[in-house]
Protein backbone atom coordinates (compact mmCIF):
# COMPACT_ATOMS: atom_id res chain seq x y z
CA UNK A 1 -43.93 -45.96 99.50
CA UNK A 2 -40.52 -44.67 98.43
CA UNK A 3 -37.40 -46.97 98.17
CA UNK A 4 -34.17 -46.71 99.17
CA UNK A 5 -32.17 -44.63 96.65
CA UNK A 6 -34.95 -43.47 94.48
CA UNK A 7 -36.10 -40.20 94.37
CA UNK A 8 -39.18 -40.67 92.28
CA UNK A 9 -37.60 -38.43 89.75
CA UNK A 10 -35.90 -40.08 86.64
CA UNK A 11 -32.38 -41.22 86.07
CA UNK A 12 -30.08 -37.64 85.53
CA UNK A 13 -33.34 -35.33 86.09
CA UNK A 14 -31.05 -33.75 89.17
CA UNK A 15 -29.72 -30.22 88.66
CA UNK A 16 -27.47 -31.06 86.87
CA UNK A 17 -28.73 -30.42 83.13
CA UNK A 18 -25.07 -30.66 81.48
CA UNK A 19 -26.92 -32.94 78.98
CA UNK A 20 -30.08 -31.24 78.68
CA UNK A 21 -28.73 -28.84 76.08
CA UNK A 22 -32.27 -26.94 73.90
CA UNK A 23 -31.85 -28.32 70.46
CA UNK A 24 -31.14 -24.80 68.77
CA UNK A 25 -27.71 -24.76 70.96
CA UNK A 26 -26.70 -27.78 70.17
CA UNK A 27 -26.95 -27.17 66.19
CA UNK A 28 -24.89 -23.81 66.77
CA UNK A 29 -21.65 -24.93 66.55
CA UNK A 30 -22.13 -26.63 63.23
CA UNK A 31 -24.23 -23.72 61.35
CA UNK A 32 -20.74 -21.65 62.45
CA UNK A 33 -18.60 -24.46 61.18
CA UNK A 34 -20.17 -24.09 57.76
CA UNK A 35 -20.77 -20.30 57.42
CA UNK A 36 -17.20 -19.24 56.34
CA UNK A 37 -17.19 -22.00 53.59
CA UNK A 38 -20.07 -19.65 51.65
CA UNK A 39 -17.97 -16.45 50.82
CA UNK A 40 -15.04 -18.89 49.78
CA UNK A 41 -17.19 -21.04 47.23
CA UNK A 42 -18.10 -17.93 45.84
CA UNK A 43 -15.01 -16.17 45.79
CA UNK A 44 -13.70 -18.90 43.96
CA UNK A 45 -16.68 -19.46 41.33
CA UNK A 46 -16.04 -15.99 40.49
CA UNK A 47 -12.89 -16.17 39.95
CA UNK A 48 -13.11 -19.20 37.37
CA UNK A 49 -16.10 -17.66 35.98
CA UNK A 50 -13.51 -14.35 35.19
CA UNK A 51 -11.33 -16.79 33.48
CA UNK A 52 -13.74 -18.59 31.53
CA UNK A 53 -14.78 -15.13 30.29
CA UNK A 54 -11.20 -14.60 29.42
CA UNK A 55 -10.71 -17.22 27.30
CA UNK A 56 -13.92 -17.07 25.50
CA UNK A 57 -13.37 -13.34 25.02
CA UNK A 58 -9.87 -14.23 23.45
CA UNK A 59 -11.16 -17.01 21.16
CA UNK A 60 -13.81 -14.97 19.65
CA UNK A 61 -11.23 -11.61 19.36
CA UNK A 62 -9.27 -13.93 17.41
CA UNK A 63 -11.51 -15.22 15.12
CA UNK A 64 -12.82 -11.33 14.43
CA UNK A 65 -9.30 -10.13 14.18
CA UNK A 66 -8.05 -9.73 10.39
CA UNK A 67 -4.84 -11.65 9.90
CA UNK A 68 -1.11 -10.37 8.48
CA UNK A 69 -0.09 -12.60 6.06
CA UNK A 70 3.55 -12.36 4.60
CA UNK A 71 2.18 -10.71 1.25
CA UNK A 72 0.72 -7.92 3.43
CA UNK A 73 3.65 -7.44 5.57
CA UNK A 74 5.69 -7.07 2.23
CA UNK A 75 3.98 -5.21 -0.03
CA UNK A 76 0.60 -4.39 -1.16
CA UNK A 77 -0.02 -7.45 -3.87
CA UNK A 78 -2.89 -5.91 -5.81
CA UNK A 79 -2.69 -2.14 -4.79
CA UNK A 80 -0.77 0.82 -5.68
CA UNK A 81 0.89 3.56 -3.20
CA UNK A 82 3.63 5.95 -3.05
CA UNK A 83 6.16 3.81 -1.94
CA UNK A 84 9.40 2.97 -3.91
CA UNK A 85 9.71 -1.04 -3.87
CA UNK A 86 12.45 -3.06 -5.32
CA UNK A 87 12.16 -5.23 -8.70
CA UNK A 88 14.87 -8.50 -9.25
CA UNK A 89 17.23 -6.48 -10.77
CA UNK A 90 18.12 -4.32 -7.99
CA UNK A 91 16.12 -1.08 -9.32
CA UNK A 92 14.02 1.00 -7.72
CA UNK A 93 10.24 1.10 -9.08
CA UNK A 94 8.14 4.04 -8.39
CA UNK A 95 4.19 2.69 -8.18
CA UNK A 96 3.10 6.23 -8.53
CA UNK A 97 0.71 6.62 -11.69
CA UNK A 98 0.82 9.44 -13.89
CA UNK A 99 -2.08 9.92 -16.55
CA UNK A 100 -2.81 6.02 -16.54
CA UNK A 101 0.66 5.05 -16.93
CA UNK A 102 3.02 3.12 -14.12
CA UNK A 103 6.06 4.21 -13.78
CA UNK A 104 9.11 1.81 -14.66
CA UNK A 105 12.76 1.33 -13.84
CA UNK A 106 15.44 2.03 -16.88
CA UNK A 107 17.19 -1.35 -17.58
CA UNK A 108 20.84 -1.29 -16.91
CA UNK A 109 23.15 -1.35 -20.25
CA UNK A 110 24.84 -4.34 -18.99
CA UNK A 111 21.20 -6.42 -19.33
CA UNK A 112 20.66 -5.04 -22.89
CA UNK A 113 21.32 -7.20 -26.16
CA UNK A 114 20.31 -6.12 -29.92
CA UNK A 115 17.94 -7.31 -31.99
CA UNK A 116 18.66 -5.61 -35.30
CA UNK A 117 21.54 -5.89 -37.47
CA UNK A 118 23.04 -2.50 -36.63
CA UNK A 119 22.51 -3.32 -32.89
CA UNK A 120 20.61 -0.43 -32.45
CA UNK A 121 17.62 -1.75 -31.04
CA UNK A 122 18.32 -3.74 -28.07
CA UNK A 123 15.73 -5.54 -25.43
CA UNK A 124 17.18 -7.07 -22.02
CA UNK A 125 18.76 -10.02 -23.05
CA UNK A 126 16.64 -12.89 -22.03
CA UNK A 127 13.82 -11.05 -24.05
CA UNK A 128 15.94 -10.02 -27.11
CA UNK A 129 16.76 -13.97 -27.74
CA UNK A 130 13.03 -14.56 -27.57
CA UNK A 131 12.47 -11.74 -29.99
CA UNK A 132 14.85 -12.61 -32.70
CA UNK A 133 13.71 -16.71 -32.69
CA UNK A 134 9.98 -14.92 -32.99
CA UNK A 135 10.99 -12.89 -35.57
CA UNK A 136 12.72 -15.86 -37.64
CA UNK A 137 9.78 -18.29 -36.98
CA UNK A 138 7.07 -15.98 -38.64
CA UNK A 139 9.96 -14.93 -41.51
CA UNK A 140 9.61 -19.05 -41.87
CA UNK A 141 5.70 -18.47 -41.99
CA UNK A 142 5.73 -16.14 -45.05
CA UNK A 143 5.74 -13.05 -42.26
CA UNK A 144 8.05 -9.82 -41.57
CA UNK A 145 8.17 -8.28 -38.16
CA UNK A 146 10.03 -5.17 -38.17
CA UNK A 147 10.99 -3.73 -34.35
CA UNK A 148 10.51 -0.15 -35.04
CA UNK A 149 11.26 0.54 -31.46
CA UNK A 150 12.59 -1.19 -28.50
CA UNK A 151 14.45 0.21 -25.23
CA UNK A 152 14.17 3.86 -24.74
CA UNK A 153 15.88 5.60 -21.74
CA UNK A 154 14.38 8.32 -19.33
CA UNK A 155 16.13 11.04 -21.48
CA UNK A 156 15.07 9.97 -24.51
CA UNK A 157 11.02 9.60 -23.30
CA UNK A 158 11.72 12.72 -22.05
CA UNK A 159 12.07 14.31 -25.70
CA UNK A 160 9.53 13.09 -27.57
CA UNK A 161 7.09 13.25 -24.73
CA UNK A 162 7.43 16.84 -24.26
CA UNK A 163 8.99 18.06 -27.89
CA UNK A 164 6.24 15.85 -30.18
CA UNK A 165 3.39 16.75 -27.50
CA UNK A 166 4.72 20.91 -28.36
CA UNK A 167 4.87 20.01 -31.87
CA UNK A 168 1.30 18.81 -31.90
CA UNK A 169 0.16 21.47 -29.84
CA UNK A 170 -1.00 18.39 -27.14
CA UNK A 171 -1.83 18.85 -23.61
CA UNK A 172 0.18 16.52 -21.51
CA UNK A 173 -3.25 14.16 -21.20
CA UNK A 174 -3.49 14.12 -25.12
CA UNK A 175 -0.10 13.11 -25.63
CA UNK A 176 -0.18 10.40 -22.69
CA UNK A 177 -3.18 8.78 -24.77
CA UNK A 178 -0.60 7.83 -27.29
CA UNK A 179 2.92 8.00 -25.47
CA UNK A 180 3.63 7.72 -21.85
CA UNK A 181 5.27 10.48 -19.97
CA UNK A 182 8.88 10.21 -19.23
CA UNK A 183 9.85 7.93 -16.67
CA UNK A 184 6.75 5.48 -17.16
CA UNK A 185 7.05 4.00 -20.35
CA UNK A 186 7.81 -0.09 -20.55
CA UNK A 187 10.15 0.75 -23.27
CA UNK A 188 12.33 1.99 -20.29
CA UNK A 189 12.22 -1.85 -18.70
CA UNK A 190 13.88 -3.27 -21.96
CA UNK A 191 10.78 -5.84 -22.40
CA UNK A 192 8.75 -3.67 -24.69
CA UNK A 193 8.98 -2.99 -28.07
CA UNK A 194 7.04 -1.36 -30.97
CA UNK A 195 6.41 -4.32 -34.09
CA UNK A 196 5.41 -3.26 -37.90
CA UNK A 197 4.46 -5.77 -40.35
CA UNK A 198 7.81 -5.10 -43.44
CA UNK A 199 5.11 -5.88 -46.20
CA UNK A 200 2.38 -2.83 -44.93
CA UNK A 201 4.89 -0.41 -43.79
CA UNK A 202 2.61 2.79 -44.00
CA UNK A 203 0.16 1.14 -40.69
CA UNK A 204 3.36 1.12 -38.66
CA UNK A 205 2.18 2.51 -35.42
CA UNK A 206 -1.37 2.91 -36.68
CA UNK A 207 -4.14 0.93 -35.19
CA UNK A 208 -5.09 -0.45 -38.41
CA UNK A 209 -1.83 -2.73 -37.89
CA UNK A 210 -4.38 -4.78 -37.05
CA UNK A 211 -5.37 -5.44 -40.32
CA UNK A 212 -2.20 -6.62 -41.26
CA UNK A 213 -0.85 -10.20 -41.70
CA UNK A 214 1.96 -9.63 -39.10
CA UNK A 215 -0.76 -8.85 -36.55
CA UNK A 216 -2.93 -11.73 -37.19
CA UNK A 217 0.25 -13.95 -37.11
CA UNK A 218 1.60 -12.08 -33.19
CA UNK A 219 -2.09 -12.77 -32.17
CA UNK A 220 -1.37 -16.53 -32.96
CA UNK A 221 1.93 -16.91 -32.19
CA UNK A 222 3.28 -14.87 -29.94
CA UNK A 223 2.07 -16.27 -26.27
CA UNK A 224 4.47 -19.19 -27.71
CA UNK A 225 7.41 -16.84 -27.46
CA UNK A 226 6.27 -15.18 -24.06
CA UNK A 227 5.07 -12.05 -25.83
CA UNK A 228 1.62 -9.84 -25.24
CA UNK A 229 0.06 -7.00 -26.45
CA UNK A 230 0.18 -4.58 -23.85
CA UNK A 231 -2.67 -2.00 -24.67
CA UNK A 232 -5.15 -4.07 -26.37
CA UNK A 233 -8.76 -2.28 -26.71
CA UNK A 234 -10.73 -1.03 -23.31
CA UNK A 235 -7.55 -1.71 -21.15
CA UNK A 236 -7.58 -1.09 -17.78
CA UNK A 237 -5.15 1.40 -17.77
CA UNK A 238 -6.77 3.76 -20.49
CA UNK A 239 -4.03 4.05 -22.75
CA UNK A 240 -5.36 4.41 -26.66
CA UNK A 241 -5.49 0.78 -28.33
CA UNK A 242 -2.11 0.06 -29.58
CA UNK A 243 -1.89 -3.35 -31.69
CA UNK A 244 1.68 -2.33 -32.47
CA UNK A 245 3.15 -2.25 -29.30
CA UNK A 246 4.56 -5.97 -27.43
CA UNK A 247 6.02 -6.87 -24.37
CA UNK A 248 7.52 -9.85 -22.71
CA UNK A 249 6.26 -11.44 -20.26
CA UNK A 250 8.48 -14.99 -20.70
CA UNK A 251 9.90 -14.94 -17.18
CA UNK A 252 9.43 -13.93 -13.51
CA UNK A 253 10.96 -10.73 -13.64
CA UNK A 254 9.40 -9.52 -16.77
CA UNK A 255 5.95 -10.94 -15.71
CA UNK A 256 6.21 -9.35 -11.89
CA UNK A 257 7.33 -5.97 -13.36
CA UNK A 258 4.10 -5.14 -15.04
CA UNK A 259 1.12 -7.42 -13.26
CA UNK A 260 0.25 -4.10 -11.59
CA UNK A 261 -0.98 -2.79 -14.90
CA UNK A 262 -4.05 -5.37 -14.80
CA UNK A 263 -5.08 -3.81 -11.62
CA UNK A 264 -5.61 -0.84 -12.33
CA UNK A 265 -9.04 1.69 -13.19
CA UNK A 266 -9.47 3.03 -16.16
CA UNK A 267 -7.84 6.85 -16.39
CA UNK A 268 -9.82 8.97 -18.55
CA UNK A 269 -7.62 11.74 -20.28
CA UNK A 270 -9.13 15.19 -19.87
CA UNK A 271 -9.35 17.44 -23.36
């Protein structure tokens, strides 16, 4: 028997089905809340994942990428080229090469001091001071060094390059063996100079100098007066052996002025 006020249906079955919503609709408006969050994670992953690639990209270019250092930028330290540079004294040096021989500025007359009595040989002057206290310290050893030549200018290369070699009937590769070519000779720089020994006079300028009692004593000695063979056997530059022949290399300008000469490969002089 039915009561008063109940329907034998349960509480809010009416027709009213406001709160019977299927399961499925009531999840769709949270699967649309979280939908548009998906492109926008990955838009931004990819856009720090472009930067990390960036920066790793740049850190391993940099490490690959050779370096300028100031030496570079300023001149080639252990090579030779075409270009003119600038020495300390204001001159321009030519690093072409011609017939294994660099080419070398002519000192000015206002660096050049003798180093004879006549004053007819003269060296730059920091080098002809040098020269004259090694001169007296082997003459206190029992020991003459006669300069038989010192600084020679372009002109006067010139001549006995060209007029000996003619004399000699030479090719200009068989005279550069035993005299450089005119405007590459370090008698031109005022540090160079051609040494004899006074008591053996007839090996001046022969390579059996070296046999003499002034060579042994420049081999011992000389360092101590910043002095050093220039062409000693099997040079690099593959100019003849010549025991006779001394330059200074006492300071910075002498010593930067011919480094570039122990850099260089053998030349071999054609016949």
């Amino acid at each position: 028997m039915n009561k008063a006020g109940f329907s034998g249906k349960p509480p809010n079955s009416s027709g009213d089905t406001g709160d019977d919503i299927p399961v499925a609709l009531r999840d769709t408006p949270d699967v649309a809340s979280k939908t548009p969050l998906q492109p926008l994670v990955l838009l931004i992953g990819g856009v720090a994942g472009f930067i990390l690639l960036a920066i790793v990209s740049g850190f391993f270019f940099s490490l690959t990428t050779p370096k300028k250092t100031a030496d570079s930028q300023s001149s080639p330290a252990n090579s030779l080229s075409t270009t003119p540079t600038t020495n300390n004294s204001g001159n321009s040096q030519d690093n072409n090469v011609v017939l294994g021989h660099l080419a070398y500025p002519e000192a000015p007359e206002s660096e050049l001091a003798p180093i004879t009595a006549d004053r007819r040989m003269r060296m730059r002057k920091t080098a002809a001071e040098k020269f004259r206290a090694m001169t007296q310290a082997a003459r206190s050893a029992g020991v003459i060094l006669v300069p038989i030549s010192a600084f020679r200018s372009v002109k006067e290369q010139e001549q006995l390059f060209f007029d000996i070699g003619a004399q000699r009937n030479q090719t200009p590769a068989q005279r550069a063996s035993l005299s450089a070519p005119p405007g590459h000779s370090e008698h031109h720089t005022g540090y160079a100079a051609d040494i004899g020994d006074g008591a053996s006079p007839a090996t001046n300028l022969q390579a059996d100098f070296d046999k003499t009692k002034a060579f042994g004593w420049l081999q011992a000695n000389a360092a101590r007066f910043g002095f050093e063979m220039s062409f000693p056997k099997d040079n690099v530059q593959g100019v003849s052996y010549e025991p006779w022949h001394w330059r200074f290399v006492g300071d910075r300008q002498s010593l930067e002025m011919f480094y570039k000469a122990r850099n260089l490969k053998p030349a071999k002089a054609s016949p």
